[in-house]
C-alpha atoms as a PDB file:
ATOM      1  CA  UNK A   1      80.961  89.044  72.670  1.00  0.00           C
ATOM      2  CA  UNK A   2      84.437  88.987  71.670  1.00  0.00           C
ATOM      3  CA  UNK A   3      87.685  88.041  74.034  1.00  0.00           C
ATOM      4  CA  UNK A   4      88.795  91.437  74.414  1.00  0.00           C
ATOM      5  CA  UNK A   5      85.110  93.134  75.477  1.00  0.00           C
ATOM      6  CA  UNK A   6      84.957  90.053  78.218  1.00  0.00           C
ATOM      7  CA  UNK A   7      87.749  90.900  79.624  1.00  0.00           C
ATOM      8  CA  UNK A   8      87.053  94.757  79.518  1.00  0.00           C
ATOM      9  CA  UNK A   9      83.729  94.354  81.165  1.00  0.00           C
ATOM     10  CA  UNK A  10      85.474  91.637  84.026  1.00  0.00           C
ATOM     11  CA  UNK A  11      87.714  94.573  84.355  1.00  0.00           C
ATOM     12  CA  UNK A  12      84.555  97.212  84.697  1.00  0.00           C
ATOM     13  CA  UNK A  13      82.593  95.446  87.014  1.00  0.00           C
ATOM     14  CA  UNK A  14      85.902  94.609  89.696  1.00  0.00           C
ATOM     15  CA  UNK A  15      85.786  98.515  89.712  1.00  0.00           C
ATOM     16  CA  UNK A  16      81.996  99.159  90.333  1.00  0.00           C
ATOM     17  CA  UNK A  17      82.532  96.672  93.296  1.00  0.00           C
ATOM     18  CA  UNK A  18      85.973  98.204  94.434  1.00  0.00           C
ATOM     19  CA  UNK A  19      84.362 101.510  94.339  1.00  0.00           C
ATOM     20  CA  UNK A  20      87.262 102.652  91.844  1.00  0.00           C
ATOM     21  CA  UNK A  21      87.637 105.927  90.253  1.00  0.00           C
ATOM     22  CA  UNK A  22      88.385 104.881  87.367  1.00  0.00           C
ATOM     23  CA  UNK A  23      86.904 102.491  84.090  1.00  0.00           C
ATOM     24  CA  UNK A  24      88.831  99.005  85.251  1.00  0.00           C
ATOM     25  CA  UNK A  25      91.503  96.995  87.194  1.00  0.00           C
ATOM     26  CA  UNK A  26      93.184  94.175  84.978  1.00  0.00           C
ATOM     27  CA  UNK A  27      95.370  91.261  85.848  1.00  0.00           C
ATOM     28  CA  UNK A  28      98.280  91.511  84.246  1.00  0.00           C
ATOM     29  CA  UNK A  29      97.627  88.636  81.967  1.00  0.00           C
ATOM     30  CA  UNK A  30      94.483  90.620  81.062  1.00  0.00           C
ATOM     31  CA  UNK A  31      96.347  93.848  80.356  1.00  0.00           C
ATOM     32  CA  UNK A  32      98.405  92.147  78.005  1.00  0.00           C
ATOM     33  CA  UNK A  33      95.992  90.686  76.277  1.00  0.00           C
ATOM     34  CA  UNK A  34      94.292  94.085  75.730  1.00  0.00           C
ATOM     35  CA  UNK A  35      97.894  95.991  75.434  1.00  0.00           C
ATOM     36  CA  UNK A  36      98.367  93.648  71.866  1.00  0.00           C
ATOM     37  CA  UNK A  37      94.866  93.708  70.727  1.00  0.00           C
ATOM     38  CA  UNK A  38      92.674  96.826  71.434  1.00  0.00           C
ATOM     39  CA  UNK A  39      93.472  99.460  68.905  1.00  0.00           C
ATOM     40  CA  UNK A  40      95.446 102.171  69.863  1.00  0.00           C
ATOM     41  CA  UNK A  41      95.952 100.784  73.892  1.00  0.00           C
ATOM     42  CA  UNK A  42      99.280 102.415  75.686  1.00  0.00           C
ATOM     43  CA  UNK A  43     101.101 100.668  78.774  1.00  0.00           C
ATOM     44  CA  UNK A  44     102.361 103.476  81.230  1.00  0.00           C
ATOM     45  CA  UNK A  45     104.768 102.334  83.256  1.00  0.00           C
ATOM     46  CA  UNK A  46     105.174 105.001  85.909  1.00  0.00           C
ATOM     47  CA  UNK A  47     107.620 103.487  87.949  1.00  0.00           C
ATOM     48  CA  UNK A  48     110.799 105.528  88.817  1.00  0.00           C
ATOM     49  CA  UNK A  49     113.798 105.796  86.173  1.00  0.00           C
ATOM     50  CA  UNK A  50     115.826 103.753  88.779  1.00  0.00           C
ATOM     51  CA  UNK A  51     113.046 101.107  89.391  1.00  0.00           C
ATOM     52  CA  UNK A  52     112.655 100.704  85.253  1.00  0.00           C
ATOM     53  CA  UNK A  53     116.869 100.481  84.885  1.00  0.00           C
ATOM     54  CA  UNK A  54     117.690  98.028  87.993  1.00  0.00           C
ATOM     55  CA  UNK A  55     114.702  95.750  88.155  1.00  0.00           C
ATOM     56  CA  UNK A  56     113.220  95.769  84.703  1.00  0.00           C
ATOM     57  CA  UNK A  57     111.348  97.004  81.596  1.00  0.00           C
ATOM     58  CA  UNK A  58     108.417  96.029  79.908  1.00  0.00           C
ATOM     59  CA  UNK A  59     109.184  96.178  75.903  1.00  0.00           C
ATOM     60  CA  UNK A  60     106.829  99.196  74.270  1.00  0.00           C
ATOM     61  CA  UNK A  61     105.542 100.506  77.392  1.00  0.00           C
ATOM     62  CA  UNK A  62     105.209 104.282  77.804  1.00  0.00           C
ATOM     63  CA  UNK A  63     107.952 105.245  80.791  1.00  0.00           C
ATOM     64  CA  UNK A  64     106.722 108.147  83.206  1.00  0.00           C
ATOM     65  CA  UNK A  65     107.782 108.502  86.286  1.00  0.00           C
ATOM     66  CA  UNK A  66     105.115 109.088  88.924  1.00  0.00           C
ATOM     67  CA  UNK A  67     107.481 109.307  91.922  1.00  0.00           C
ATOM     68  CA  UNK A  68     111.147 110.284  91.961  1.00  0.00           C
ATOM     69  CA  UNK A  69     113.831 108.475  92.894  1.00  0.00           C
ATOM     70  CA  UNK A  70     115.502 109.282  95.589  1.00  0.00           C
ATOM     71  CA  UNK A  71     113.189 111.046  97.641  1.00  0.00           C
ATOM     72  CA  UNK A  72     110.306 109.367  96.411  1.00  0.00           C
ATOM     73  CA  UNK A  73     108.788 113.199  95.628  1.00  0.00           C
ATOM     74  CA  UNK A  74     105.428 113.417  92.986  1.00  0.00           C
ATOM     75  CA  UNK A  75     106.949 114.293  89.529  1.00  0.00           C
ATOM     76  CA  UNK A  76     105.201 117.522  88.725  1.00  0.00           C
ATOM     77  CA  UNK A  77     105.197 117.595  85.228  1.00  0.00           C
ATOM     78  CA  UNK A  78     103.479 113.955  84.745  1.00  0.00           C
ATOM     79  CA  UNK A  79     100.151 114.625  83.217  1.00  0.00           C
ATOM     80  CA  UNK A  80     101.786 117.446  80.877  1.00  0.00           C
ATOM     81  CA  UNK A  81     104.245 114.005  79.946  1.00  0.00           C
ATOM     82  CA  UNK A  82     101.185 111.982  79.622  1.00  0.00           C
ATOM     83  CA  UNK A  83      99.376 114.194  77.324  1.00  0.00           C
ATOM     84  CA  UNK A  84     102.616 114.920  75.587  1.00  0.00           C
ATOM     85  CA  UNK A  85     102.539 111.077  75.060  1.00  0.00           C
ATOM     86  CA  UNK A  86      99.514 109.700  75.027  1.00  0.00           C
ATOM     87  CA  UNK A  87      96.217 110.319  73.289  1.00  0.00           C
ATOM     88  CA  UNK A  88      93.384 111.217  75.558  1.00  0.00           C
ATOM     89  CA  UNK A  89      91.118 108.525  73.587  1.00  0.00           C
ATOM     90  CA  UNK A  90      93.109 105.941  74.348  1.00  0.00           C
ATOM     91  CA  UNK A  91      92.605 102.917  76.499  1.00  0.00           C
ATOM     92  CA  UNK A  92      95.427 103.296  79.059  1.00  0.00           C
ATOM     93  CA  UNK A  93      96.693 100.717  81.073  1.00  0.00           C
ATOM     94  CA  UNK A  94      98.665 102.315  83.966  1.00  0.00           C
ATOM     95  CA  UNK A  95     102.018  99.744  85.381  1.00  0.00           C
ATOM     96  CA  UNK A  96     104.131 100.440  88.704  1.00  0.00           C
ATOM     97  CA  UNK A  97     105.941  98.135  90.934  1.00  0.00           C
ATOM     98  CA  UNK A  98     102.416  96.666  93.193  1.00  0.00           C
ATOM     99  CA  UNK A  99      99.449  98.316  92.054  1.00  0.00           C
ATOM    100  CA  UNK A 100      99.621 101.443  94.141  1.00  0.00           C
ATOM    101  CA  UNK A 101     101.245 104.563  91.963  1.00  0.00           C
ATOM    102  CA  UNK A 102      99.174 103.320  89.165  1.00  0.00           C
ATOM    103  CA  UNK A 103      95.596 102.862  90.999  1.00  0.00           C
ATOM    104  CA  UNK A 104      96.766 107.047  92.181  1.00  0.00           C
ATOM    105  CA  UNK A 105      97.781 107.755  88.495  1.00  0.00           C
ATOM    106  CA  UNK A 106      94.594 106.185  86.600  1.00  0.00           C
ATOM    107  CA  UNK A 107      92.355 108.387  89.081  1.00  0.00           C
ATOM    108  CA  UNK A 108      94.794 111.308  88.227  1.00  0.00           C
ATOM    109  CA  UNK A 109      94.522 110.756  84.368  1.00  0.00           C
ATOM    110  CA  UNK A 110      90.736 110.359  84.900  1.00  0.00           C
ATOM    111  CA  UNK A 111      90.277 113.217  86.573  1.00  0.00           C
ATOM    112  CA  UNK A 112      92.198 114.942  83.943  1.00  0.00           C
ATOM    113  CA  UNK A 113      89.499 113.774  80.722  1.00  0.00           C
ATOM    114  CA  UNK A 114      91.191 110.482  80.009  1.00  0.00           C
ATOM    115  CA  UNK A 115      87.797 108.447  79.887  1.00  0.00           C
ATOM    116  CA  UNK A 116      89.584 104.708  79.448  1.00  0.00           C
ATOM    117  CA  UNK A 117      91.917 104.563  81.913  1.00  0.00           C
ATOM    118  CA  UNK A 118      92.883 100.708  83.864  1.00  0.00           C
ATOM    119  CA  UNK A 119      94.910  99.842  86.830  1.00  0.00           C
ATOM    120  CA  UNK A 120      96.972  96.671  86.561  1.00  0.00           C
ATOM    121  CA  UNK A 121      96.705  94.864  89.360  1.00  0.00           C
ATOM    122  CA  UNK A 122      99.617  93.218  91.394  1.00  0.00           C
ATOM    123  CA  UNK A 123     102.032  95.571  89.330  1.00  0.00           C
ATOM    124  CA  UNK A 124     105.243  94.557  87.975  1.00  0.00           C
ATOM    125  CA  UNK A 125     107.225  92.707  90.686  1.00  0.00           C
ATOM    126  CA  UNK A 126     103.584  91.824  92.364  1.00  0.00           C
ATOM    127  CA  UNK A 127     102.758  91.414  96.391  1.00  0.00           C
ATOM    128  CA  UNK A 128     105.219  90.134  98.804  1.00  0.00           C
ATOM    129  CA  UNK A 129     105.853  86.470 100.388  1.00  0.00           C
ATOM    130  CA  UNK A 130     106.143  85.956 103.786  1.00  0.00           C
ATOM    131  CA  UNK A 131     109.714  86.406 103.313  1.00  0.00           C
ATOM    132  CA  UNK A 132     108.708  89.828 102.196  1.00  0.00           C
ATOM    133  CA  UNK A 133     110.719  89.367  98.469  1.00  0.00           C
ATOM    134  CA  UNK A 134     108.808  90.072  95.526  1.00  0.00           C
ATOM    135  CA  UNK A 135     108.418  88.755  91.800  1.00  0.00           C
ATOM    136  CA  UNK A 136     107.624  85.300  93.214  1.00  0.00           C
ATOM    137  CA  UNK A 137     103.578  85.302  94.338  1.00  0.00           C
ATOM    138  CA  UNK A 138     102.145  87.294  91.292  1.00  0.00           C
ATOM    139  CA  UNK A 139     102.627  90.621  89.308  1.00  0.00           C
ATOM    140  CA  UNK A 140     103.549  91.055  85.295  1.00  0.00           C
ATOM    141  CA  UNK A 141     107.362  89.297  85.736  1.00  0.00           C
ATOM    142  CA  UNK A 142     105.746  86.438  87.298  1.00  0.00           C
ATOM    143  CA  UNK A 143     103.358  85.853  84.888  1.00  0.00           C
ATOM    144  CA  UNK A 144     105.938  85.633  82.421  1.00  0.00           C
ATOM    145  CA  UNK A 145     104.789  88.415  80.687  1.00  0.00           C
ATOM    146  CA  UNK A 146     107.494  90.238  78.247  1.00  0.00           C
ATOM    147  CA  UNK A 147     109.900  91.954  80.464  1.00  0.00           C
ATOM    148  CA  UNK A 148     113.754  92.906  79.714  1.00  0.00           C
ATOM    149  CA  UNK A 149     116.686  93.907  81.926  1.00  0.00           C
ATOM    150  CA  UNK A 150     119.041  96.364  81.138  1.00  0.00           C
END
């Protein structure tokens, strides 16, 4: 079994026991892994246009915004930007700040006939400390994953 099917069956089986509605939850190490070497794998990062601009990219990634900013309002024309975007066969890996608006928008793209969609785990700037700042504890910026500030 090679690297990449481990990891996507570690990712399967933390869904079965989450109860997810969805194929798989990755670490973000493990969605990069799978981002550069599963064929045809898109990044959505559906974190708002002010989230991507102050706090960070990630290089490649698909951008839709899930929520607006300000307001914090559902973007209504998301899955018609998704499937404008992305190719329903493809293994998505869905991005946002935590772990929250993507867990929502991988059941949403399921839902919707995308059969291989993931949930990355701890998001971008990952859970908080006790001194409630993120980017410090976990997530795809401390991992030291490829990131970029604009």
């Amino acid at each position: 079994m090679g690297k990449i099917t481990a990891i996507l069956k570690t990712a399967q089986q933390r869904a079965k026991e989450l109860n997810l509605p969805y194929e798989g939850a990755l670490t973000p190490e493990e969605a990069y892994e799978i981002w550069q070497s599963a064929p045809g794998a898109k990044l959505v990062d559906v974190r708002t246009r002010a989230e991507i601009d102050w706090v960070g990219r990630v290089p490649g990634a698909v951008e839709i915004e899930w929520m607006g900013y300000p307001g914090m309002k559902p973007n209504p024309n998301f899955m018609a930007a998704l499937e404008q975007q992305v190719d329903k066969e493809s293994l998505v890996l869905f991005l946002c700040r935590s772990g929250h608006r993507s867990h929502t928008t991988a059941a949403l793209a399921t839902q919707n006939g995308y059969a291989d969609c993931y949930n990355i785990l701890e998001g971008f700037e990952g859970d908080r400390n006790p001194g409630n700042q993120r980017n410090i504890l976990n997530g795809w910026r401390a991992a030291g994953l490829p990131w970029e500030q604009s």
